[in-house]
N, C-alpha and C. Protein backbone atom coordinates (compact mmCIF):
# COMPACT_ATOMS: atom_id res chain seq x y z
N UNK A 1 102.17 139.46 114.12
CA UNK A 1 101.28 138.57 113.38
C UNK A 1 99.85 138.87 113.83
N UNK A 2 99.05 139.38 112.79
CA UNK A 2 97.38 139.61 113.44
C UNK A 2 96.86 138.43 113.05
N UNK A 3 95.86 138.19 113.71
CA UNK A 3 94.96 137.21 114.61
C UNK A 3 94.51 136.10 113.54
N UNK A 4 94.34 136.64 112.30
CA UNK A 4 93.96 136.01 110.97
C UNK A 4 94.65 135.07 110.92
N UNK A 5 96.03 135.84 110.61
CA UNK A 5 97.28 134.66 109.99
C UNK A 5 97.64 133.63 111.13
N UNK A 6 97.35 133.39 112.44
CA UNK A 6 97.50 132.72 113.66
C UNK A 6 96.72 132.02 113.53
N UNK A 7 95.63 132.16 113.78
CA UNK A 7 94.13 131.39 113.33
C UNK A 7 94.52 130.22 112.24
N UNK A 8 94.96 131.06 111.08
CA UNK A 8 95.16 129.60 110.43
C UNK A 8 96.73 129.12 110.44
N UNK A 9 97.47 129.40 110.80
CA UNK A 9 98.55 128.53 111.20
C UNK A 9 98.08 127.44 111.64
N UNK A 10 97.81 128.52 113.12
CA UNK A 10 97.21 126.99 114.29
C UNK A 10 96.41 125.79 113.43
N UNK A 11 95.34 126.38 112.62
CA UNK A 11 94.47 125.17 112.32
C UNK A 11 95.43 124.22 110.81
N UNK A 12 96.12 125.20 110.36
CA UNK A 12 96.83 124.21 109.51
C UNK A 12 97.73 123.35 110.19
N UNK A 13 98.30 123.53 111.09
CA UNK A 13 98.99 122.93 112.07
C UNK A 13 98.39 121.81 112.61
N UNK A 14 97.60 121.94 113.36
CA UNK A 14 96.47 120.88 113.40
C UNK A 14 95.93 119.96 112.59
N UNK A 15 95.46 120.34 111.46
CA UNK A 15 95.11 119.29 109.74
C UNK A 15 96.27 118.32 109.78
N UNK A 16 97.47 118.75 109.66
CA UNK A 16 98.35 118.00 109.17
C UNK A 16 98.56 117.37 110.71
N UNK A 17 99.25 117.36 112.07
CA UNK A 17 99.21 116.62 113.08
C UNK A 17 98.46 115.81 113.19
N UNK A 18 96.87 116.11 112.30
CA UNK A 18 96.12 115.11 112.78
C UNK A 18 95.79 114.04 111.80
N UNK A 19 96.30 114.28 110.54
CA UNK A 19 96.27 113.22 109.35
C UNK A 19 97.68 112.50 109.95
N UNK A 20 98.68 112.82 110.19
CA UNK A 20 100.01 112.15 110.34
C UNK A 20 99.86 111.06 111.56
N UNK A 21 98.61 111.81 112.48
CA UNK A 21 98.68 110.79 113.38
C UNK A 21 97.74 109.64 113.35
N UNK A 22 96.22 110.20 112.43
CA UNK A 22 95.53 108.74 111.80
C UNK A 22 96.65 108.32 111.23
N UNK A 23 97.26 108.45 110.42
CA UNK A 23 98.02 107.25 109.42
C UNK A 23 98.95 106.86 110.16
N UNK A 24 99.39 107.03 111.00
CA UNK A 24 101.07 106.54 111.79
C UNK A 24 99.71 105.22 112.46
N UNK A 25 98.88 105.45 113.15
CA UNK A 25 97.81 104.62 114.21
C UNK A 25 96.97 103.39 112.88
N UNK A 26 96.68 104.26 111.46
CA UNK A 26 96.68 102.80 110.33
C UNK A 26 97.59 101.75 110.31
N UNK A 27 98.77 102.57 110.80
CA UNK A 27 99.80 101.27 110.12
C UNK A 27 100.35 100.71 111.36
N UNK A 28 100.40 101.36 112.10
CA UNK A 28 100.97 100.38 113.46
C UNK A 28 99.91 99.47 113.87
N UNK A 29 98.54 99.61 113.51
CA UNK A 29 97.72 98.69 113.48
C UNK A 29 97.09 97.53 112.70
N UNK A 30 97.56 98.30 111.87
CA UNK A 30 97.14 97.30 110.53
C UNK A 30 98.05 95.47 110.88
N UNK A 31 97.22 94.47 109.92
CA UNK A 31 97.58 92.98 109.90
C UNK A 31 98.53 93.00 108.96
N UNK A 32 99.13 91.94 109.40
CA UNK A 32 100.28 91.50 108.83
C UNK A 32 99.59 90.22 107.48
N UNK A 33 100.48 90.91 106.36
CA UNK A 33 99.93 89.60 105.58
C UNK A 33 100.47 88.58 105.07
N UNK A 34 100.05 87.80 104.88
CA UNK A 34 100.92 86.39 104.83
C UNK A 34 101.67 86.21 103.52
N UNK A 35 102.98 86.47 103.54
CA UNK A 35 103.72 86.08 102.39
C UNK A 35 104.18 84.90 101.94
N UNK A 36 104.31 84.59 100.69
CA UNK A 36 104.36 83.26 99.82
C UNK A 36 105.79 82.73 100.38
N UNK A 37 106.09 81.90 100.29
CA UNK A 37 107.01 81.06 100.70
C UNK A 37 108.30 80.68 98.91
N UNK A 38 108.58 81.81 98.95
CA UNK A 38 109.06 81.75 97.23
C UNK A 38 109.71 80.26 96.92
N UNK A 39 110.63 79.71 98.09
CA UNK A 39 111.11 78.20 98.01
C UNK A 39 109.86 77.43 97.72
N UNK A 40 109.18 77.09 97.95
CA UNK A 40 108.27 76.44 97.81
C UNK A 40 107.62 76.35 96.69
N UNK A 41 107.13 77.51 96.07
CA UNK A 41 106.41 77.73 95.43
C UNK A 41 106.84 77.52 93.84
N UNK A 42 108.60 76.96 94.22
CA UNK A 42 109.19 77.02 92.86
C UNK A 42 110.00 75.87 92.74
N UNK A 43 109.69 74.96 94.01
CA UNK A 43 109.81 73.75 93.36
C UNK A 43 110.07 72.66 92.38
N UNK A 44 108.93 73.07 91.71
CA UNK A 44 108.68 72.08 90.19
C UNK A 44 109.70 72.55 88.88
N UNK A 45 110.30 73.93 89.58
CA UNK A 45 111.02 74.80 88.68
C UNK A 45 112.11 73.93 88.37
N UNK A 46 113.22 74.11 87.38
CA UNK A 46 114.29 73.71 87.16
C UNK A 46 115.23 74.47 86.26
């Protein structure tokens, strides 16, 4: 393999490790959001 095609392995290798690992660190961080209480909310229903 000459030096070219290594070069960009490595850095494609890298792009993607490093998008997978912002987004894995979005979501393990991210808030929780408050879901509706569907009993409740349907009450008046019949």
């Amino acid at each position: 393999m000459n030096s070219s095609a290594l070069t960009l392995m490595l850095l494609s290798e890298g792009i993607v490790t490093a998008f997978t690992v912002y987004f894995f660190y979005l979501v393990l961080t991210a808030k929780p959001k408050p879901e509706p209480d569907s009993f409740s909310e349907n009450d008046d229903r019949e």
